[in-house]
N, C-alpha and C. Protein backbone atom coordinates (compact mmCIF):
# COMPACT_ATOMS: atom_id res chain seq x y z
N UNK A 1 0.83 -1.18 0.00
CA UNK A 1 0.00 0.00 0.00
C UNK A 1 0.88 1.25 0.00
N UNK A 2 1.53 1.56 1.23
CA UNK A 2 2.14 2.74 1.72
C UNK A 2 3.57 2.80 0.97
N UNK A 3 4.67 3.80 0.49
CA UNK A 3 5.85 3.74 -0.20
C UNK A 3 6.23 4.44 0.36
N UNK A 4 6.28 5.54 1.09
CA UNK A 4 7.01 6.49 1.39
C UNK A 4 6.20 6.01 3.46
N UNK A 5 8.01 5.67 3.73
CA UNK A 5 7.86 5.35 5.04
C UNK A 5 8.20 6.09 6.66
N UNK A 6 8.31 7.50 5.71
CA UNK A 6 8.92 8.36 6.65
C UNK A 6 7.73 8.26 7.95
N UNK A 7 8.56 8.76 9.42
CA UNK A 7 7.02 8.92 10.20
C UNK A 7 5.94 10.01 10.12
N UNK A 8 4.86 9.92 10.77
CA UNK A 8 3.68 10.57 10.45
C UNK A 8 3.30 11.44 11.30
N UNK A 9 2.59 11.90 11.58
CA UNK A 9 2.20 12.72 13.05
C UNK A 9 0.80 11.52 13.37
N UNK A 10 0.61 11.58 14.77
CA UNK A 10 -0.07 10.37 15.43
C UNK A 10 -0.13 10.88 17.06
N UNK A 11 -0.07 12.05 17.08
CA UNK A 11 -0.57 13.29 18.29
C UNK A 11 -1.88 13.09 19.11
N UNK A 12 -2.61 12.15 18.11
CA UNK A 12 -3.74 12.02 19.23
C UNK A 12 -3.93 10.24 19.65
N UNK A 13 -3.16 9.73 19.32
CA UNK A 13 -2.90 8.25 20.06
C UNK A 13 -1.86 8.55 21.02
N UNK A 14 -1.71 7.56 22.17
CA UNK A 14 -0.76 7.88 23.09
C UNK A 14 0.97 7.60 22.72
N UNK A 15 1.60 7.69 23.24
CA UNK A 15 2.99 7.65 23.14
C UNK A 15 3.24 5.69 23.98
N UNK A 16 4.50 5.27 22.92
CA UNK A 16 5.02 4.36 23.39
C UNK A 16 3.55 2.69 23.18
N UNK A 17 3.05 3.12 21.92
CA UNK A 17 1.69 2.07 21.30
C UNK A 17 2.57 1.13 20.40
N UNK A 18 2.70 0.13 20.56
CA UNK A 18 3.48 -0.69 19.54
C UNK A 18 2.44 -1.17 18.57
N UNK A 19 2.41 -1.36 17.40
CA UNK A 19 1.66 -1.77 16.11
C UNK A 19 2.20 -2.99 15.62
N UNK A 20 1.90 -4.52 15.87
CA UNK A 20 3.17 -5.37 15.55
C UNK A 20 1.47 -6.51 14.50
N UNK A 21 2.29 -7.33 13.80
CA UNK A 21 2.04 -8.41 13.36
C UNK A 21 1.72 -9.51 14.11
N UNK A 22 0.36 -10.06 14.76
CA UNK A 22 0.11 -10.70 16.11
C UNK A 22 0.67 -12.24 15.41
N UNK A 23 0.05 -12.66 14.67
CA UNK A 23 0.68 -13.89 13.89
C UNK A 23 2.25 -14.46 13.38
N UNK A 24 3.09 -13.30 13.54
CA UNK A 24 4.19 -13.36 12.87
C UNK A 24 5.18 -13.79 14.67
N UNK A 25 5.83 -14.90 14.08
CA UNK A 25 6.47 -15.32 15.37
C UNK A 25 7.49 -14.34 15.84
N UNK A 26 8.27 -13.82 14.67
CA UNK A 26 9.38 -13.00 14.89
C UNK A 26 8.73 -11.66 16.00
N UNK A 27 7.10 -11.36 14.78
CA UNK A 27 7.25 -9.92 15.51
C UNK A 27 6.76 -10.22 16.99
N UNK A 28 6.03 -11.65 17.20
CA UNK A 28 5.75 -11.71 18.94
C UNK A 28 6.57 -11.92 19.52
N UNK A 29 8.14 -12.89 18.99
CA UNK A 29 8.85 -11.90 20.04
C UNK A 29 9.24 -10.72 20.10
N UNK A 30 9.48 -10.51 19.38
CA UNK A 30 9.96 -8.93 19.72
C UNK A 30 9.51 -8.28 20.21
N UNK A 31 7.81 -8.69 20.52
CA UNK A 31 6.95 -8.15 21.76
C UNK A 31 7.64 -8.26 23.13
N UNK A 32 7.46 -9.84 22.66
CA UNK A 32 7.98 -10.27 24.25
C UNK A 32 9.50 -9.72 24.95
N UNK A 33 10.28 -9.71 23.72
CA UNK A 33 11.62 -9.12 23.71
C UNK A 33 11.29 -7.57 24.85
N UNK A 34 10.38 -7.33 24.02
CA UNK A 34 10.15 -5.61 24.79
C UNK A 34 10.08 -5.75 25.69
N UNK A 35 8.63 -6.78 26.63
CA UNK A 35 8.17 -6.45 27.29
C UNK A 35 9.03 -7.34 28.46
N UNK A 36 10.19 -7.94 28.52
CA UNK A 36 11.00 -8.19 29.47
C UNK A 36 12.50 -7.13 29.91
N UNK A 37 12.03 -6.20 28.75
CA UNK A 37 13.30 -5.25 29.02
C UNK A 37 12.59 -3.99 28.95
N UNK A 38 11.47 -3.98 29.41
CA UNK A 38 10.42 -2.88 29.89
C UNK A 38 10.13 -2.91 31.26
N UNK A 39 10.50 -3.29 32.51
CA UNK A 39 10.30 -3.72 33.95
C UNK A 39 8.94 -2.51 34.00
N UNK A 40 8.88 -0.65 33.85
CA UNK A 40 8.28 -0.32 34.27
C UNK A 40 6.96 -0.36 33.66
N UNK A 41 6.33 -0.96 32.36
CA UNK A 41 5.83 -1.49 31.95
C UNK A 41 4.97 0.13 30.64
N UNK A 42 5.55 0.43 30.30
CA UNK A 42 5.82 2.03 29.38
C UNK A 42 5.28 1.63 28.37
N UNK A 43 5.45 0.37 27.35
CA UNK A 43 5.56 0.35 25.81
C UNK A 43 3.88 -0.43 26.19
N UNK A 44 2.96 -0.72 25.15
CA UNK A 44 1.75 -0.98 24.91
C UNK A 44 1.57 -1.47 24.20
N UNK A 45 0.97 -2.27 23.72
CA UNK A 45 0.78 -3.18 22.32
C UNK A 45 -0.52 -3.89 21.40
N UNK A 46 -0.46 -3.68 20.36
CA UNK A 46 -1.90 -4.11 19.72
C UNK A 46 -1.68 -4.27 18.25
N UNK A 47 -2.07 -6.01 18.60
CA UNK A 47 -2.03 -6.52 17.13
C UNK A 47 -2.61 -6.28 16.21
N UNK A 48 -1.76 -5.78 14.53
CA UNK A 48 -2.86 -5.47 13.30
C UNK A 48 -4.07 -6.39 13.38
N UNK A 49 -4.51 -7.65 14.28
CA UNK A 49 -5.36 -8.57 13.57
C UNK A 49 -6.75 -8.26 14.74
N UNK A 50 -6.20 -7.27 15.36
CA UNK A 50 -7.52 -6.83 16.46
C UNK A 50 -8.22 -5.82 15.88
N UNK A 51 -9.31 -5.41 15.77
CA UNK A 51 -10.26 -4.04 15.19
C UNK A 51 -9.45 -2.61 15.45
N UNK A 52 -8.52 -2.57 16.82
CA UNK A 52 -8.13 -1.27 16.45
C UNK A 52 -6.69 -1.18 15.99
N UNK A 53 -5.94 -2.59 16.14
CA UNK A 53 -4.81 -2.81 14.80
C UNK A 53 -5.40 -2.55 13.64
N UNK A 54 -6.06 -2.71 13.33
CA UNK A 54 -7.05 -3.04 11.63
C UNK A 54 -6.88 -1.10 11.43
N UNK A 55 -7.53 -0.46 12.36
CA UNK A 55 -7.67 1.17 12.20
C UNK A 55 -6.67 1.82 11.95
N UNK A 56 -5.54 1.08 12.94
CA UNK A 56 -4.43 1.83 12.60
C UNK A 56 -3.84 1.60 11.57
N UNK A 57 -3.79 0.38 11.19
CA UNK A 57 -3.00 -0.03 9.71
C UNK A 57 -3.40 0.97 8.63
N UNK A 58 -4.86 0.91 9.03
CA UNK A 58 -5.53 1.67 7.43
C UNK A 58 -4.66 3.03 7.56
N UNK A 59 -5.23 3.32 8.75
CA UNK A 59 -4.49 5.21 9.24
C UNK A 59 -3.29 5.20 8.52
N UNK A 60 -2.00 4.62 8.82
CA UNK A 60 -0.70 4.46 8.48
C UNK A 60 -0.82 4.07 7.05
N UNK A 61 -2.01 3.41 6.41
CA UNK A 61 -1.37 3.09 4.99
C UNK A 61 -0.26 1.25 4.67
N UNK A 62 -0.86 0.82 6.05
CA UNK A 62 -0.05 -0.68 6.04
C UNK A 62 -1.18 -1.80 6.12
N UNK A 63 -0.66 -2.52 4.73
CA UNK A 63 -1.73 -3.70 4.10
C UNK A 63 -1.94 -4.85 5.76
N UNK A 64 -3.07 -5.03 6.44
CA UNK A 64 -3.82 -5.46 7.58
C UNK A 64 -3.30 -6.71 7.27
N UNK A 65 -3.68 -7.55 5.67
CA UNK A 65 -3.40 -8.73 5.19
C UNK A 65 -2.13 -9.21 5.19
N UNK A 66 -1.07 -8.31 5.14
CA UNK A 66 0.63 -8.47 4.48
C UNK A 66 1.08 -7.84 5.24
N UNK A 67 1.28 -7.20 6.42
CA UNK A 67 1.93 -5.99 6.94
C UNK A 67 3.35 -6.25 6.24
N UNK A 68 3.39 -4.76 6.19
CA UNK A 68 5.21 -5.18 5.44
C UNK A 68 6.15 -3.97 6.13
N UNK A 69 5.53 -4.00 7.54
CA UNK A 69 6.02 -2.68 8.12
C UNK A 69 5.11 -3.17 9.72
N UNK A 70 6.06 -3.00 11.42
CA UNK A 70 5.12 -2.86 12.20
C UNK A 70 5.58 -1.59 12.63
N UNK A 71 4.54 -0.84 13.67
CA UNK A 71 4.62 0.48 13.43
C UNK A 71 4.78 1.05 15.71
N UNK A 72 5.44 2.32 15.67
CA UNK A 72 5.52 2.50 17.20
C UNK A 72 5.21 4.40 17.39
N UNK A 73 4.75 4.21 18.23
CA UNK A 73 4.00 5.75 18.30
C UNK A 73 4.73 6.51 19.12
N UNK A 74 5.88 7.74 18.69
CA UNK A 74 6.59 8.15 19.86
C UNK A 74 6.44 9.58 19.54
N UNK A 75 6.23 10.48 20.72
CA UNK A 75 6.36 11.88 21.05
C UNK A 75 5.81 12.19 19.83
N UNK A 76 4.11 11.70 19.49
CA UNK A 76 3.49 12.20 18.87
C UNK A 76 3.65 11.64 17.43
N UNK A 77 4.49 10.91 16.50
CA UNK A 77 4.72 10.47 15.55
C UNK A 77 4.74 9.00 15.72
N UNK A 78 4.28 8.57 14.50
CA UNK A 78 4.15 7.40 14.30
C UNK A 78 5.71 7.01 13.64
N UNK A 79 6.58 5.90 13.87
CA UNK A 79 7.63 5.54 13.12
C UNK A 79 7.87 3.92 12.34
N UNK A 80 8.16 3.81 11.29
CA UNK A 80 7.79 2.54 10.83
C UNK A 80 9.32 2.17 10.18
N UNK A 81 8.92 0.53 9.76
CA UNK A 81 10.04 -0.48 9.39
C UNK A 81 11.49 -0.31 10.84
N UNK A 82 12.57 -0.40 10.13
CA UNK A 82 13.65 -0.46 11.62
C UNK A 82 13.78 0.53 12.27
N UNK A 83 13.45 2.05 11.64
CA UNK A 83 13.15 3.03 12.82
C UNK A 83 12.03 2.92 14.33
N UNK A 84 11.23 1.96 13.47
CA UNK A 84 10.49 2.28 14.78
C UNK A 84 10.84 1.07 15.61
N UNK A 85 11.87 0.24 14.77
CA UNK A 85 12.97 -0.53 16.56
C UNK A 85 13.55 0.13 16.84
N UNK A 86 14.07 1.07 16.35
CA UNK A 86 15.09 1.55 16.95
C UNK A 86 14.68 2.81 17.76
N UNK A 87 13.64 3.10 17.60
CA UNK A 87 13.19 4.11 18.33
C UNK A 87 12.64 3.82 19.92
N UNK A 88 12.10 2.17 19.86
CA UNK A 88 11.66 1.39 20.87
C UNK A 88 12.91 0.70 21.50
N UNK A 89 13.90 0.58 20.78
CA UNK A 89 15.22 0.36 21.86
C UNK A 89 16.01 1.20 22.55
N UNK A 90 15.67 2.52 21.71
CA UNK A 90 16.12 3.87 22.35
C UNK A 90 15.72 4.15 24.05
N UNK A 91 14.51 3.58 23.88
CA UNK A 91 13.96 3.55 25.30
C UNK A 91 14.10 3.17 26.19
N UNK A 92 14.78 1.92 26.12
CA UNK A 92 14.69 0.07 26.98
C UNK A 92 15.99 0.47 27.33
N UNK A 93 16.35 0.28 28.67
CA UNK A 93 17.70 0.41 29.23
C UNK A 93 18.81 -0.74 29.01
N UNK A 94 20.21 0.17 28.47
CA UNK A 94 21.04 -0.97 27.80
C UNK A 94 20.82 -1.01 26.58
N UNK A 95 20.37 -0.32 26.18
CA UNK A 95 20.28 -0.58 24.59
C UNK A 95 19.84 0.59 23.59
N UNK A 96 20.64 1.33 24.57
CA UNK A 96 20.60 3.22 23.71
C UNK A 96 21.63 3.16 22.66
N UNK A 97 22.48 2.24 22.55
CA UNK A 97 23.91 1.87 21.84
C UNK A 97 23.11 1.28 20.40
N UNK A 98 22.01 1.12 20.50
CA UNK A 98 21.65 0.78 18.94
C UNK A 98 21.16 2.07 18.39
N UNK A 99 21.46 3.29 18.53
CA UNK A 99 21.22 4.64 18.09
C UNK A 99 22.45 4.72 16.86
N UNK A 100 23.54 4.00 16.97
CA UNK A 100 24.33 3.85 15.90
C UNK A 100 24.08 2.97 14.85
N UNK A 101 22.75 2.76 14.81
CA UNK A 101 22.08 2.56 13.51
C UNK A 101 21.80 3.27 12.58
N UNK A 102 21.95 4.41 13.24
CA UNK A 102 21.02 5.69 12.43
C UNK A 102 22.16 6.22 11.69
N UNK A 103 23.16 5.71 11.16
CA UNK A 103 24.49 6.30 10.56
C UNK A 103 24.65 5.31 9.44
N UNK A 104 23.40 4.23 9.21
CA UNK A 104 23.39 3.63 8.15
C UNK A 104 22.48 4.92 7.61
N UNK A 105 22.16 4.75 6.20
CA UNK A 105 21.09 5.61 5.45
C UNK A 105 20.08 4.87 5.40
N UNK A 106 18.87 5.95 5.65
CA UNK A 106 17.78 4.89 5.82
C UNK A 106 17.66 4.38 4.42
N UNK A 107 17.60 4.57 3.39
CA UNK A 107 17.62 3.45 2.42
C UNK A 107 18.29 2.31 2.90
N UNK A 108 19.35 2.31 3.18
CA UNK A 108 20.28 0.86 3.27
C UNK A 108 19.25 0.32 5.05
N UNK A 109 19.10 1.06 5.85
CA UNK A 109 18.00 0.24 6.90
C UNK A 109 16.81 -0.59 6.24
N UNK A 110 15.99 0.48 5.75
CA UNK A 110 14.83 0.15 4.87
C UNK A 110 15.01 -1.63 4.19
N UNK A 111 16.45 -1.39 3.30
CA UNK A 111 16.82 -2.29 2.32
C UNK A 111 17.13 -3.71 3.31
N UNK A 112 17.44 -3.74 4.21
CA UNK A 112 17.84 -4.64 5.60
C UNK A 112 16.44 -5.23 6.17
N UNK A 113 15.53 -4.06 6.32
CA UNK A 113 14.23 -4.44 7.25
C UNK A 113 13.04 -5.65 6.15
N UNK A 114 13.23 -5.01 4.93
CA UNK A 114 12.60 -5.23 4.24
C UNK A 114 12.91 -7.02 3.88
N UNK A 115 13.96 -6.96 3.53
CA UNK A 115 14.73 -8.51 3.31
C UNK A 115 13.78 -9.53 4.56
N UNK A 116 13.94 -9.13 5.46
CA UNK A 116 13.51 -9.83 6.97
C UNK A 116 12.20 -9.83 6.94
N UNK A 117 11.79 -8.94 6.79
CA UNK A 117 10.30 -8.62 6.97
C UNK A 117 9.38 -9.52 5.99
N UNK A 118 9.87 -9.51 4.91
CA UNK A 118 9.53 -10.21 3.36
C UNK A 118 9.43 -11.82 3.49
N UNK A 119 10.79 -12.26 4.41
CA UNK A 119 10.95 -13.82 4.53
C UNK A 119 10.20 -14.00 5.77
N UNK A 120 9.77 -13.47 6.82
CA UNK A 120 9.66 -13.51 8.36
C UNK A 120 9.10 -15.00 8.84
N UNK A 121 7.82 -15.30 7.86
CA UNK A 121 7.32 -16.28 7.70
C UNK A 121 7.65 -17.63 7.15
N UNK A 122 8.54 -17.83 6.61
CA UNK A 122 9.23 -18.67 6.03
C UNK A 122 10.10 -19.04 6.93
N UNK A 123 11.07 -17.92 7.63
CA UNK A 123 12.49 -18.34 8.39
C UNK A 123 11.67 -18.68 9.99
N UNK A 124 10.80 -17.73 10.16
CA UNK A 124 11.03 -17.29 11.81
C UNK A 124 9.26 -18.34 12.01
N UNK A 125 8.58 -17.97 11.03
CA UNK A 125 7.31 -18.97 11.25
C UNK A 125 6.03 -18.24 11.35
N UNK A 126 4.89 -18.58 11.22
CA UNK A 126 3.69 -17.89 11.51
C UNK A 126 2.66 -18.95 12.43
N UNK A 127 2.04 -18.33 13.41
CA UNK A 127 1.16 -18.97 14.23
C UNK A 127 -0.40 -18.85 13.69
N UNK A 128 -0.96 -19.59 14.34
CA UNK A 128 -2.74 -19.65 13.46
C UNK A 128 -3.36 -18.60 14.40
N UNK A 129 -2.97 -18.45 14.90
CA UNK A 129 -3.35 -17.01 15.77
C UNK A 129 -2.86 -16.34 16.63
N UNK A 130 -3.64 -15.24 17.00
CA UNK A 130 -2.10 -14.00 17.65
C UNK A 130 -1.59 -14.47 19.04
N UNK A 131 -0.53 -14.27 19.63
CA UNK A 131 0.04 -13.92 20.53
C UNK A 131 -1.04 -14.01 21.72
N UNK A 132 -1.03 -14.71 22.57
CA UNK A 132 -1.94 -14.43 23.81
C UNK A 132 -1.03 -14.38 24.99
N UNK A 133 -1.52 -13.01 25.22
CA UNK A 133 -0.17 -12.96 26.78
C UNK A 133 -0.77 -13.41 27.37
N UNK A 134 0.16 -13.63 28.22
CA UNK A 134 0.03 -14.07 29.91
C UNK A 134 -0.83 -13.01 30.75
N UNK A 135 -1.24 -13.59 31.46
CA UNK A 135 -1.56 -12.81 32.86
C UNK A 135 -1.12 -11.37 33.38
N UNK A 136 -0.35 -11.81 33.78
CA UNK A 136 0.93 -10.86 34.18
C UNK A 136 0.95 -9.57 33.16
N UNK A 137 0.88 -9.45 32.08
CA UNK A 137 1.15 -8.28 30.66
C UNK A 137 -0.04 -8.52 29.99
N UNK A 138 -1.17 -8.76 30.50
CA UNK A 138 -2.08 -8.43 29.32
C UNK A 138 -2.82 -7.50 29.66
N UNK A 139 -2.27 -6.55 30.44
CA UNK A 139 -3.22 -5.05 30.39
C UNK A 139 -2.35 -4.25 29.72
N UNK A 140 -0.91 -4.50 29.09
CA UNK A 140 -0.10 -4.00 28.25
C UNK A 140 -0.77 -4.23 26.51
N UNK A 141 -1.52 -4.87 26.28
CA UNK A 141 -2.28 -5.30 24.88
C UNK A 141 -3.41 -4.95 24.70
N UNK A 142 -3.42 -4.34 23.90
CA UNK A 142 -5.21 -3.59 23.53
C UNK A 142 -5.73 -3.97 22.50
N UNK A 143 -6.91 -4.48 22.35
CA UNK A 143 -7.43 -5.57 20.84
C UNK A 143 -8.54 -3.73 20.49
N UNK A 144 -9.54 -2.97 21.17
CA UNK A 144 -9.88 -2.10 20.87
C UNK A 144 -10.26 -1.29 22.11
N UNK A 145 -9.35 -0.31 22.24
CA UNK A 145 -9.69 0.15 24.00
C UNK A 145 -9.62 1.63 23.27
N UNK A 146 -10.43 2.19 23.63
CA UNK A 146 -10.32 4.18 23.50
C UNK A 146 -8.87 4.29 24.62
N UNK A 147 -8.81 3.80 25.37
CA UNK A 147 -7.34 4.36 26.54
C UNK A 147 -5.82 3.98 25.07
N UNK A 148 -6.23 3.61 23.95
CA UNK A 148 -4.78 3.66 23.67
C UNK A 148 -4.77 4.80 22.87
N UNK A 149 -5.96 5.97 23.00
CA UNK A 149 -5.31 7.17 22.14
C UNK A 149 -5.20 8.16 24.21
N UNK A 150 -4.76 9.36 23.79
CA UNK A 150 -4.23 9.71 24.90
C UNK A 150 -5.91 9.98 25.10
N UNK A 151 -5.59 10.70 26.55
CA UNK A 151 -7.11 11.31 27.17
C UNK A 151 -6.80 13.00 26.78
């Protein structure tokens, strides 16, 4: 759908909303990845395959069916493909040192994310359905809650 992946403005959803692929094994971990190097529990999450993943995809311009991009909502902008890891590792303590990513050109990131993103399913695997947290983190996951745009 979307070609031009720069971020967006996204001022009236809250800060720190992760947008991930609930089916895609890679991108649940990388949920999970987050949400063990998140102790104070900051980052938020909601799969494209829930009604208000589905909203946001459209919003952003990312195919619901194919995502080929997951997406993270910071200081008002939406950021997509490896910026918006890297914008979500920027955060997570210990791992401000991946800011020397940003000295690749984002073409050559883009050209990296995309490769991965393209195979994800093939290498890393796909599940028959999304991600079900635990106990413990599932008030961190929103399938359609009004609390994930700000108040």
């Amino acid at each position: 759908m979307r070609r031009d992946w720069h971020s967006v403005c996204a001022d009236d959803l809250a800060d720190r909303l992760v947008l991930f692929d609930g089916v895609c094994v890679l991108c649940s971990r990388w949920v999970e990845f987050v949400i063990a190097r998140d102790p104070s529990g900051r980052f938020r999450f909601v799969a494209i395959q829930t009604p208000l993943g589905r909203r946001l995809a459209q919003r952003f311009g990312i195919d619901a069916e194919n995502p080929e991009t997951n997406a993270v909502v910071s200081g008002g902008r939406a950021y997509f493909k490896l910026e918006s890891t890297l914008v979500v590792l920027a955060e997570l303590p210990g791992w401000r040192w991946t800011r020397a990513a940003y000295l690749l050109p984002r073409p050559a990131r883009d050209f990296l994310y995309d490769r991965i993103a393209r195979n994800r399913y093939r290498v890393f695997g796909r599940r028959a359905t999304c991600l079900v947290p635990t106990p413990d983190v599932v008030r961190r996951f929103i399938a359609d809650d009004p609390a994930a745009r700000q108040s």
